[in-house]
PDB file of N, CA and C in Angstrom:
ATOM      1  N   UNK A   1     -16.123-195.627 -40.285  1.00  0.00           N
ATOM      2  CA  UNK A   1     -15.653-196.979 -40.544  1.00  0.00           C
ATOM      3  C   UNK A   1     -15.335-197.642 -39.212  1.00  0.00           C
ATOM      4  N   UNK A   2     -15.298-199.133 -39.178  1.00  0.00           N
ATOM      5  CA  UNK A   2     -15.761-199.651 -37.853  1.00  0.00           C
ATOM      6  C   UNK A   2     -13.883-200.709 -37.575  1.00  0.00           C
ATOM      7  N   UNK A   3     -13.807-201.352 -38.641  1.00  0.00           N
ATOM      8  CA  UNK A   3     -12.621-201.467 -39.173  1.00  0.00           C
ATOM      9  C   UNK A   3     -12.168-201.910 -40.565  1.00  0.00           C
ATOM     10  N   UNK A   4     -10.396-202.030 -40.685  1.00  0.00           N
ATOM     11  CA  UNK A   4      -9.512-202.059 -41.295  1.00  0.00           C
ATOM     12  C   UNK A   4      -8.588-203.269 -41.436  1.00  0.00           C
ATOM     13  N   UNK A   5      -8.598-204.161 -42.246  1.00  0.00           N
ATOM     14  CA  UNK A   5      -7.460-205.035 -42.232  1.00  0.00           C
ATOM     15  C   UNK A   5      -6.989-204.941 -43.463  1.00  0.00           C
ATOM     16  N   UNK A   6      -6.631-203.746 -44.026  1.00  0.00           N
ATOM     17  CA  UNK A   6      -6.079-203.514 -45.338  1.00  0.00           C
ATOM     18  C   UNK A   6      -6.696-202.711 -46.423  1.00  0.00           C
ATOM     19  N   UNK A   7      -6.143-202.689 -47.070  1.00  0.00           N
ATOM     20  CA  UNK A   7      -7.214-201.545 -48.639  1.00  0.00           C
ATOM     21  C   UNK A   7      -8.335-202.482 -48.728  1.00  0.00           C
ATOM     22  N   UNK A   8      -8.348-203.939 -48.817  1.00  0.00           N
ATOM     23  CA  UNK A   8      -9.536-204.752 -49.753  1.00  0.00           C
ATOM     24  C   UNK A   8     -10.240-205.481 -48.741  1.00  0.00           C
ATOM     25  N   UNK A   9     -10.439-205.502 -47.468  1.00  0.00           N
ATOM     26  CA  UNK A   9     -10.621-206.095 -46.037  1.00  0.00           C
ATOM     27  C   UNK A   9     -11.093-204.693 -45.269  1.00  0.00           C
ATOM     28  N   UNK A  10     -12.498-204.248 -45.142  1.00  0.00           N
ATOM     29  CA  UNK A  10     -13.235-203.724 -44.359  1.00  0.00           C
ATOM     30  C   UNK A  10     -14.539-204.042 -44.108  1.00  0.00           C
ATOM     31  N   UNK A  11     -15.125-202.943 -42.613  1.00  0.00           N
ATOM     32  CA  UNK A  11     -16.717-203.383 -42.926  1.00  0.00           C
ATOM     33  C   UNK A  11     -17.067-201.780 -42.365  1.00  0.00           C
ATOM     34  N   UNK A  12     -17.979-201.091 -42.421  1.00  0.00           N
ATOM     35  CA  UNK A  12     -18.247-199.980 -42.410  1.00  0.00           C
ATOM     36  C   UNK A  12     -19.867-199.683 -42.077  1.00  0.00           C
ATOM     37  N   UNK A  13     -20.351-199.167 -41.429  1.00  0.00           N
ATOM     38  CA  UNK A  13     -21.852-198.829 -41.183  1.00  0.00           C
ATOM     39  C   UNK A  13     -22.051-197.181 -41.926  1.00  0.00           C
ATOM     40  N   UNK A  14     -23.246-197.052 -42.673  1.00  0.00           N
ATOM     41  CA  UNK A  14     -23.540-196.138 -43.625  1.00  0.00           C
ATOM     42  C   UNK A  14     -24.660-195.403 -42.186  1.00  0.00           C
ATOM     43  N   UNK A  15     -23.914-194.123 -41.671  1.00  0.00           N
ATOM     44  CA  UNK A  15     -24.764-193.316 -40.830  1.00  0.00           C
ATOM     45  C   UNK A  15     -26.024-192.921 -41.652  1.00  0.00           C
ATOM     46  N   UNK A  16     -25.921-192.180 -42.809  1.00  0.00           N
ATOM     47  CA  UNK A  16     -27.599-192.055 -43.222  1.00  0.00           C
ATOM     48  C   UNK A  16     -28.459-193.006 -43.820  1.00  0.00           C
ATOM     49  N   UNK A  17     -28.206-194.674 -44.190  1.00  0.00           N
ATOM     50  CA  UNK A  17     -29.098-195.537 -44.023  1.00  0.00           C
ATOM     51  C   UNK A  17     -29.066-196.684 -43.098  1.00  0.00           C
ATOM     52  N   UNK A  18     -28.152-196.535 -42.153  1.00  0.00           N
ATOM     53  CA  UNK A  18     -27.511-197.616 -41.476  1.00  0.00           C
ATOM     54  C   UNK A  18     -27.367-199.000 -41.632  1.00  0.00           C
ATOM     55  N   UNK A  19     -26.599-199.113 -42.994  1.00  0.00           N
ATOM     56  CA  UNK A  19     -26.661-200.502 -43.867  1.00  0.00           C
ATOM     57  C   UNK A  19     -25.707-201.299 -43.265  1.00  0.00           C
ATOM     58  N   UNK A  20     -24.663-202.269 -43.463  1.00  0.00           N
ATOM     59  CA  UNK A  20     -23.633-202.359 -43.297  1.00  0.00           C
ATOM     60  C   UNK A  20     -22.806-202.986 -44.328  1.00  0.00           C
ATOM     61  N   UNK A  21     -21.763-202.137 -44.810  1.00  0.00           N
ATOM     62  CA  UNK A  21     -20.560-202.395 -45.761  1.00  0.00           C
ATOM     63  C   UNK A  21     -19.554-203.392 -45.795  1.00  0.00           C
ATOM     64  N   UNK A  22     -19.766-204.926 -46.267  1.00  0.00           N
ATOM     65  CA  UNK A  22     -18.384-205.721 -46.166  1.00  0.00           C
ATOM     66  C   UNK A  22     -17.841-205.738 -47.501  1.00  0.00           C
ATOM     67  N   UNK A  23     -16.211-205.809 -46.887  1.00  0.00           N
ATOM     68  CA  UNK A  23     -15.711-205.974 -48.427  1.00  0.00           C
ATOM     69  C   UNK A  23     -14.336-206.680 -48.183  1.00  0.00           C
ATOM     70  N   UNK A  24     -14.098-207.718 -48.801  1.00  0.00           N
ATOM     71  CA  UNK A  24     -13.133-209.324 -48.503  1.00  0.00           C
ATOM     72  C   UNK A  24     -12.722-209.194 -49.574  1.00  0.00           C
ATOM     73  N   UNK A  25     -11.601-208.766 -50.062  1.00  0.00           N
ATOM     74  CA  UNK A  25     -11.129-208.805 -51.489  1.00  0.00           C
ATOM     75  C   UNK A  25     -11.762-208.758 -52.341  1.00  0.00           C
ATOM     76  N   UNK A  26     -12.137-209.285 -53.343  1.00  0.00           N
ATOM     77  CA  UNK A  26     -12.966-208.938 -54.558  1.00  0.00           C
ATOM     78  C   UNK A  26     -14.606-209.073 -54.273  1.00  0.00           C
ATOM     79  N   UNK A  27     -15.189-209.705 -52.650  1.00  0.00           N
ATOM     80  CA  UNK A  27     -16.533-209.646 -52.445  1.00  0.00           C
ATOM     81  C   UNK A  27     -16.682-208.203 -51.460  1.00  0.00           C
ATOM     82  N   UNK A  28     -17.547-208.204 -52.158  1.00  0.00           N
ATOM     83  CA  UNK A  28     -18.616-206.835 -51.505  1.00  0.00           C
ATOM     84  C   UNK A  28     -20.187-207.083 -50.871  1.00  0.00           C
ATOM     85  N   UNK A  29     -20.591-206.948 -50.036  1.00  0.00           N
ATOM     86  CA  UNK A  29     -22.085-207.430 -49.504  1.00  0.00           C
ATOM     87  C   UNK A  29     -22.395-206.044 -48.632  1.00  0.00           C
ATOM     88  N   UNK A  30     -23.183-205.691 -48.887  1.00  0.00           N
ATOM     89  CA  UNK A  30     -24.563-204.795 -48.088  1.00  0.00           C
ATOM     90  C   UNK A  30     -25.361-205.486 -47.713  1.00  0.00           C
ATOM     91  N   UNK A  31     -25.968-205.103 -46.385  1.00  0.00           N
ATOM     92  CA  UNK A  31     -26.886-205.826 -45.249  1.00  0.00           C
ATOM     93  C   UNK A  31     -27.449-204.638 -44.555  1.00  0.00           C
ATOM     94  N   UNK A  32     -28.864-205.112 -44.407  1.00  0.00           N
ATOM     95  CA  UNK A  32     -29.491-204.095 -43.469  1.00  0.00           C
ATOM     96  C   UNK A  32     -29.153-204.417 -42.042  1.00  0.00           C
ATOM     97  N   UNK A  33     -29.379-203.741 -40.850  1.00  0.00           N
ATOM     98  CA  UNK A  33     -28.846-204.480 -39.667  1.00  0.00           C
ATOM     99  C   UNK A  33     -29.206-205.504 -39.348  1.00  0.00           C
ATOM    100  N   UNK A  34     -30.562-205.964 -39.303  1.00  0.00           N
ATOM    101  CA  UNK A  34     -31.406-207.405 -38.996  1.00  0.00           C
ATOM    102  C   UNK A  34     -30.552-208.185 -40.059  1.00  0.00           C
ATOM    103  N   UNK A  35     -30.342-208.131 -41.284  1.00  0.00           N
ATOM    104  CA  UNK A  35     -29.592-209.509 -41.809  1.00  0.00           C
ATOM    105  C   UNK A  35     -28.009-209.050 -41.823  1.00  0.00           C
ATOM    106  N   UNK A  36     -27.216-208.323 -41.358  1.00  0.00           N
ATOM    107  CA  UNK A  36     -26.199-208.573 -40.666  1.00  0.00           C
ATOM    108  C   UNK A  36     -25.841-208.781 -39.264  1.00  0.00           C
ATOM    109  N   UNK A  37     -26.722-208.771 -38.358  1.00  0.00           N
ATOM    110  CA  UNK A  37     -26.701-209.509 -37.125  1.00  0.00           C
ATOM    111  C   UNK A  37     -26.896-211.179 -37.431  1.00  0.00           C
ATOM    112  N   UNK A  38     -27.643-211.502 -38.107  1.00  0.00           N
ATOM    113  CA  UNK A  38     -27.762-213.185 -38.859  1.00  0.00           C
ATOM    114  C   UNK A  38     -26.447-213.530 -39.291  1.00  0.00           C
ATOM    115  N   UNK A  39     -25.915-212.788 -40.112  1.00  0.00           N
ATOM    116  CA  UNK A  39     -24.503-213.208 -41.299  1.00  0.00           C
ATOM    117  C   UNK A  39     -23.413-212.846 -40.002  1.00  0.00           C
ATOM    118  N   UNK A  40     -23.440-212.227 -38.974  1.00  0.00           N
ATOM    119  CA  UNK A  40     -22.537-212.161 -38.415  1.00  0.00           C
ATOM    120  C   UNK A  40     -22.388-213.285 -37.276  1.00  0.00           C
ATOM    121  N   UNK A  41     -23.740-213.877 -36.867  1.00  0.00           N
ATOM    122  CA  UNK A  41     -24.013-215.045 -35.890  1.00  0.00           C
ATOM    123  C   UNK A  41     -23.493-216.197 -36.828  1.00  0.00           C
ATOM    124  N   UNK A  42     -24.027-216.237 -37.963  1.00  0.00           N
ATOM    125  CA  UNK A  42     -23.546-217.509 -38.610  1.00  0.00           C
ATOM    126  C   UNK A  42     -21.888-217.542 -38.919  1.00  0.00           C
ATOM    127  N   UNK A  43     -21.331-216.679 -39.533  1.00  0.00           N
ATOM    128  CA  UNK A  43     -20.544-216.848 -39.006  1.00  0.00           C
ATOM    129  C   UNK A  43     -19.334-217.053 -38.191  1.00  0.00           C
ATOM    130  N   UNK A  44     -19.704-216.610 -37.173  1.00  0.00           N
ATOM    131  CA  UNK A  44     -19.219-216.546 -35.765  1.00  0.00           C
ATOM    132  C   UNK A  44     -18.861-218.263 -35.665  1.00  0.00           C
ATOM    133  N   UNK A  45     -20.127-219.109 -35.818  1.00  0.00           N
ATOM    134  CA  UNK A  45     -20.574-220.322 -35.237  1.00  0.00           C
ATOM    135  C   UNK A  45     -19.732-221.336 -36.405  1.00  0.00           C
ATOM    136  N   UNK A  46     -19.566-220.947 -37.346  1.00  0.00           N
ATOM    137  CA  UNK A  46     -18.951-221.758 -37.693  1.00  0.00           C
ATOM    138  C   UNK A  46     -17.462-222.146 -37.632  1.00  0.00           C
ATOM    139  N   UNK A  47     -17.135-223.605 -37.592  1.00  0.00           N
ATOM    140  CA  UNK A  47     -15.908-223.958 -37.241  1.00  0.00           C
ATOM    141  C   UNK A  47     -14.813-224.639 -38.277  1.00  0.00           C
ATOM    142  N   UNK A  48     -13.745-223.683 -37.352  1.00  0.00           N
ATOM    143  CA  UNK A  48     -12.578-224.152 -38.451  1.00  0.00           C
ATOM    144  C   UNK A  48     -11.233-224.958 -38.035  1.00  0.00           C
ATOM    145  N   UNK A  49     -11.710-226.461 -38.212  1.00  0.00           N
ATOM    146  CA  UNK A  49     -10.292-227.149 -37.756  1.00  0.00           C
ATOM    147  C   UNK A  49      -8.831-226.716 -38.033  1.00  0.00           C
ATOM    148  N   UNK A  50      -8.238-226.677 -36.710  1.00  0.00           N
ATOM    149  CA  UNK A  50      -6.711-226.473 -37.306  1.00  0.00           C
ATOM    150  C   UNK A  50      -5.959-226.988 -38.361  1.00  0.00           C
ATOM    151  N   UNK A  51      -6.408-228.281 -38.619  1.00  0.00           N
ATOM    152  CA  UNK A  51      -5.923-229.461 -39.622  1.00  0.00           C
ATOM    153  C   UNK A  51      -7.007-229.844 -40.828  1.00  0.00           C
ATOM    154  N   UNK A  52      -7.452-228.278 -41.306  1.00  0.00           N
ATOM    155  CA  UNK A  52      -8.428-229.094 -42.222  1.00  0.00           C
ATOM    156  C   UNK A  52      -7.443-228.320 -43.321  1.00  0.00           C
ATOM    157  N   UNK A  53      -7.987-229.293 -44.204  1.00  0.00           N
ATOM    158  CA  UNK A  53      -7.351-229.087 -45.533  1.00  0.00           C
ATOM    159  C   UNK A  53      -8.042-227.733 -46.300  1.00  0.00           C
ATOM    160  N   UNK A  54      -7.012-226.957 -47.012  1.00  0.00           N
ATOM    161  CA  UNK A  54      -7.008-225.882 -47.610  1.00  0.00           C
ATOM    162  C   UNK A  54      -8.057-225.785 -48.811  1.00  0.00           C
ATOM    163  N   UNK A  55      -8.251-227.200 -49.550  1.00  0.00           N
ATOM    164  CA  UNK A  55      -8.887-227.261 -50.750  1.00  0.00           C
ATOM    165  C   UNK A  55     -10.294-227.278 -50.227  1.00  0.00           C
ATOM    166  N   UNK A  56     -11.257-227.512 -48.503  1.00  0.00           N
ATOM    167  CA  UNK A  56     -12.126-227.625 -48.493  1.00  0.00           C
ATOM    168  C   UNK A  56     -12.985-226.260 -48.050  1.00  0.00           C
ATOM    169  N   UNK A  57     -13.854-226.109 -49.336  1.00  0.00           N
ATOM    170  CA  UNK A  57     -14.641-224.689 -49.229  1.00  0.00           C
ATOM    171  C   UNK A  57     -15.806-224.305 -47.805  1.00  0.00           C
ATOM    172  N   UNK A  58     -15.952-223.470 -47.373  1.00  0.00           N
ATOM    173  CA  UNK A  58     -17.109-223.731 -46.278  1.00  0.00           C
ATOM    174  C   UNK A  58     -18.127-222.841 -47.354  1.00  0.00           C
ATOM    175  N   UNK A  59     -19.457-223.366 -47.457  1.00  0.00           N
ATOM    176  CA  UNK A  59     -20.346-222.590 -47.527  1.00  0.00           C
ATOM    177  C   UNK A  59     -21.283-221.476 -46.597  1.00  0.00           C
ATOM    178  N   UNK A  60     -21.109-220.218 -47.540  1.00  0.00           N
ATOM    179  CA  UNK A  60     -21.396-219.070 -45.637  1.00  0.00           C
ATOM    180  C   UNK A  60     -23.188-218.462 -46.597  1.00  0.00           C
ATOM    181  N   UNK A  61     -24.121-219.036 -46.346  1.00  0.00           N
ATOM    182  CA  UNK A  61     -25.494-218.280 -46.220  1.00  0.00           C
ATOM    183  C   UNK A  61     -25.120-216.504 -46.076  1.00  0.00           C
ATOM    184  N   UNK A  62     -25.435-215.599 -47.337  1.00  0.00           N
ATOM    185  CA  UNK A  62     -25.389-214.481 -47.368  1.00  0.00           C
ATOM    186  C   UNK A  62     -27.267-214.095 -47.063  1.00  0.00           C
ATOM    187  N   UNK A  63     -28.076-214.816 -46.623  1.00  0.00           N
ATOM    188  CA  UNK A  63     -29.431-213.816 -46.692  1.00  0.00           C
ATOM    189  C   UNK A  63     -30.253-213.147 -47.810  1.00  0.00           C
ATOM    190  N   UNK A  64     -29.430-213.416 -48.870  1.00  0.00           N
ATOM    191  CA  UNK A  64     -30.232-213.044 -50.273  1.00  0.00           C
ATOM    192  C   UNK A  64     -30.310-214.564 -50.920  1.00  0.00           C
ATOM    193  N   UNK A  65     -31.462-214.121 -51.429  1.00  0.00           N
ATOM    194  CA  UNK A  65     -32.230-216.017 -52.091  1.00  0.00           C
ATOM    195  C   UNK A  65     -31.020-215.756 -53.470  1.00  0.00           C
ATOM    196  N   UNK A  66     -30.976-216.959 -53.372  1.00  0.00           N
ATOM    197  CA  UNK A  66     -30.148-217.091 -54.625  1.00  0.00           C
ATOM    198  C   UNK A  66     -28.487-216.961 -54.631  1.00  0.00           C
ATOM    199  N   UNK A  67     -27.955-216.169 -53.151  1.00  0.00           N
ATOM    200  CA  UNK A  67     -26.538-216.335 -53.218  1.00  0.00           C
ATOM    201  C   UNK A  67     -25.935-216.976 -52.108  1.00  0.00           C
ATOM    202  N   UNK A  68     -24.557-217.218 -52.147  1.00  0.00           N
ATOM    203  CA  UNK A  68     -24.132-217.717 -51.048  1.00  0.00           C
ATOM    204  C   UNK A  68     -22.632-217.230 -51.126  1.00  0.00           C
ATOM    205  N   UNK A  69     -21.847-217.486 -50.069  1.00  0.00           N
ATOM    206  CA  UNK A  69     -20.248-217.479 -50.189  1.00  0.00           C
ATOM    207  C   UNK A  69     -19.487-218.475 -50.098  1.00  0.00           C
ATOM    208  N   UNK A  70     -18.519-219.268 -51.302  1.00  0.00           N
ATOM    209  CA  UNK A  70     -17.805-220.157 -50.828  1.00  0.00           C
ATOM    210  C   UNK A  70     -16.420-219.538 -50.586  1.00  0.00           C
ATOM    211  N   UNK A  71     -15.924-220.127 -49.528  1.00  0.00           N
ATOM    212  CA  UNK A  71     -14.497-219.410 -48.845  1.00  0.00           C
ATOM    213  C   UNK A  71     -13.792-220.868 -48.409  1.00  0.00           C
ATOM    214  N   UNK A  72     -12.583-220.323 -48.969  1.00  0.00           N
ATOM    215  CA  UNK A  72     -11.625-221.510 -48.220  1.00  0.00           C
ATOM    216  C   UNK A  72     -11.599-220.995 -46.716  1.00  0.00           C
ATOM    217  N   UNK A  73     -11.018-221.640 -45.750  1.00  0.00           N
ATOM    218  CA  UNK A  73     -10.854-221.942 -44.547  1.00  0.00           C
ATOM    219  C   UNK A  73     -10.275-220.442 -44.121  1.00  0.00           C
ATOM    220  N   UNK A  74      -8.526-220.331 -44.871  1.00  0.00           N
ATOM    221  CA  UNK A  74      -8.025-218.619 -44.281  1.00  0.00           C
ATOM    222  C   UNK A  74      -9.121-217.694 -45.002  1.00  0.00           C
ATOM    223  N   UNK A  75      -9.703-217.767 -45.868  1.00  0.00           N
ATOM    224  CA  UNK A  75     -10.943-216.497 -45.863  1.00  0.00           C
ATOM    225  C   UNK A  75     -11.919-216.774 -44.910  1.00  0.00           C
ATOM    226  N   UNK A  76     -12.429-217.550 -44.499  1.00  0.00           N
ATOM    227  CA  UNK A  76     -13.282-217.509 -43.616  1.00  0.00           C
ATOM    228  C   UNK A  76     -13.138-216.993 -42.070  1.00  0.00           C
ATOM    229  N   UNK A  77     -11.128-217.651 -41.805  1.00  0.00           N
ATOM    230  CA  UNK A  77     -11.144-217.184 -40.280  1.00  0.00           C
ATOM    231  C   UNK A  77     -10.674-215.307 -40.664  1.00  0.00           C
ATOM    232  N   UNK A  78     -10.347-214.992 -41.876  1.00  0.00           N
ATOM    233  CA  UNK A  78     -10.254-213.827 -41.750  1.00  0.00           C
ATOM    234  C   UNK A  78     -11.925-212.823 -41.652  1.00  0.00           C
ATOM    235  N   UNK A  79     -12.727-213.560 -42.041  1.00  0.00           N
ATOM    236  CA  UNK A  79     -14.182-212.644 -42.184  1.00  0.00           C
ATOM    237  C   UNK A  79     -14.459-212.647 -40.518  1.00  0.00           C
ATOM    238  N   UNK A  80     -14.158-213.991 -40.075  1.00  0.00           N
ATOM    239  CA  UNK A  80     -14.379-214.386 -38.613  1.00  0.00           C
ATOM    240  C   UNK A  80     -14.083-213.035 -37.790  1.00  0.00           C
ATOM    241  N   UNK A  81     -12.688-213.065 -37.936  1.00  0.00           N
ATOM    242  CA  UNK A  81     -11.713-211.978 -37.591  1.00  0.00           C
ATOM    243  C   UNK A  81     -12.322-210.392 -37.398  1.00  0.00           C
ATOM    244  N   UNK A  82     -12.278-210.470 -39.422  1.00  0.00           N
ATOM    245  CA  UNK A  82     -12.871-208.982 -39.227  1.00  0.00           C
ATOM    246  C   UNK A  82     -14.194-208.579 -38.403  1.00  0.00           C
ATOM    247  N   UNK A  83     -15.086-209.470 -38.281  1.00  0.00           N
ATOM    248  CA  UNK A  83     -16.555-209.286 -37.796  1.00  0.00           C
ATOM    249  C   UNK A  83     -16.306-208.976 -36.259  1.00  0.00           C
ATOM    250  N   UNK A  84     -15.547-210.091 -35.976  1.00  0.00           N
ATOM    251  CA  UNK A  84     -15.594-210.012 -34.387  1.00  0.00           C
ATOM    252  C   UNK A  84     -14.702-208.069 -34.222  1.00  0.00           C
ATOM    253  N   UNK A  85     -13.632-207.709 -34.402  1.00  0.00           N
ATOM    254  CA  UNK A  85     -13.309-207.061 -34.127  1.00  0.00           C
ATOM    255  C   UNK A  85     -13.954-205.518 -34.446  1.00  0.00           C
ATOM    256  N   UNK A  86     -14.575-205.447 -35.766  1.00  0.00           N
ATOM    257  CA  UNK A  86     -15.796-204.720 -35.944  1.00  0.00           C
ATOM    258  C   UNK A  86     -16.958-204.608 -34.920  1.00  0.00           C
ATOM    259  N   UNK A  87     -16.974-205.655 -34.378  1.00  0.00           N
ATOM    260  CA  UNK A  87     -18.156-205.469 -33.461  1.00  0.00           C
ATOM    261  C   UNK A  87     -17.460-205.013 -31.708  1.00  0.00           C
ATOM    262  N   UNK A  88     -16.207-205.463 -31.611  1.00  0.00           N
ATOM    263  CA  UNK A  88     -15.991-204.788 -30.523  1.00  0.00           C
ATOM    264  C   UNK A  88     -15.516-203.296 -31.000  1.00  0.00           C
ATOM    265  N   UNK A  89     -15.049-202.996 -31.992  1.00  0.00           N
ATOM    266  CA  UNK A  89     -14.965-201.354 -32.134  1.00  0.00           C
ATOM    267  C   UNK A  89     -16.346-201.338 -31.724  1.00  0.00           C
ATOM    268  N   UNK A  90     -17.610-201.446 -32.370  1.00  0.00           N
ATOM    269  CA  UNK A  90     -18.630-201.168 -32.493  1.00  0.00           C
ATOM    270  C   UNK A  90     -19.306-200.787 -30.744  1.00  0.00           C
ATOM    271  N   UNK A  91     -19.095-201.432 -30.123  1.00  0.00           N
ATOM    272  CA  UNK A  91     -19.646-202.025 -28.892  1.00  0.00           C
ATOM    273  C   UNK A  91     -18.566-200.618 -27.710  1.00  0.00           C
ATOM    274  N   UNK A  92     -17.390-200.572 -28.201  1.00  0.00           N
ATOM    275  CA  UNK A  92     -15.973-199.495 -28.009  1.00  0.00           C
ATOM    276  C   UNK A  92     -17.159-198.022 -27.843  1.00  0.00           C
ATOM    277  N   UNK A  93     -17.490-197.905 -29.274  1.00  0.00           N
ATOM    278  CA  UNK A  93     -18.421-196.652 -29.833  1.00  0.00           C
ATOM    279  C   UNK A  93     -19.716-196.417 -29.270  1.00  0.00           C
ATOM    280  N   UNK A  94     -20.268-197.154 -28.778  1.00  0.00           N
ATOM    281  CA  UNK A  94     -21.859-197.134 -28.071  1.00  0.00           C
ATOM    282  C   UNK A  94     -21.333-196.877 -26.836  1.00  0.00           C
ATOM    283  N   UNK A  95     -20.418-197.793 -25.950  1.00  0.00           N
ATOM    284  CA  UNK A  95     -19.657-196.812 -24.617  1.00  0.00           C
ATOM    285  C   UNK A  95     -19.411-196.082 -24.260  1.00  0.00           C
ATOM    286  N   UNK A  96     -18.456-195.647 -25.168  1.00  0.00           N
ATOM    287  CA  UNK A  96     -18.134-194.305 -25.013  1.00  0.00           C
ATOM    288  C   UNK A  96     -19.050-192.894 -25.545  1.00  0.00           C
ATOM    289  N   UNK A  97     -20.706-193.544 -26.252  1.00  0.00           N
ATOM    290  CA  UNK A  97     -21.482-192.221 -26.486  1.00  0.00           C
ATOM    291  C   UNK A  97     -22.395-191.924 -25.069  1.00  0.00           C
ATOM    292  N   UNK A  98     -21.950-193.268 -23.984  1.00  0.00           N
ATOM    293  CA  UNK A  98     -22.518-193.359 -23.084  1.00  0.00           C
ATOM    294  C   UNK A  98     -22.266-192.035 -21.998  1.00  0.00           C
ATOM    295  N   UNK A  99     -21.014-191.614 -22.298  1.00  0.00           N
ATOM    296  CA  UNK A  99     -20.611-190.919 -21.234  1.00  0.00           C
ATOM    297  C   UNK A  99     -20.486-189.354 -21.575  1.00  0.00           C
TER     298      UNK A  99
END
């Protein structure tokens, strides 16, 4: 596991198919690496005003035809969150197999 922000808040890479595991409270998404390097650029890039209102949803492109994610603003900077810090564990773990 890559990280942790609680029982219902992880993301995890599957060593024998190397998928990758998100899970945001009641959403769950599997991604192969090529479309979680996409879902993780997108959203990286997207922006979240300090002063935007709570009621407005962002739409987040999941890579499968037919779905998408709507997230209020604190779910989104938390996926933000988890991704980025997943990827520096991640980046932590390739370093250190360096040596």
């Amino acid at each position: 596991m890559w990280r942790q922000l609680g029982d219902d808040r992880y993301i995890l890479q599957c060593t024998y198919c190397a998928t990758y595991h998100i899970r945001l409270g009641n959403i769950s998404l599997i991604f192969k690496p090529v479309a979680y390097k996409l879902f993780r650029k997108t959203v990286s890039d997207m922006f979240i005003s300090e002063n935007m209102e709570e009621q407005v949803p962002f739409i987040v492109p999941s890579f499968t035809e037919g779905a998408a994610l709507m997230l209020a603003p604190q779910q989104l900077h938390d996926l933000q969150r988890l991704l980025e810090e997943a990827d520096t564990e991640m980046q932590t773990i390739h370093l250190l197999s360096l040596f």
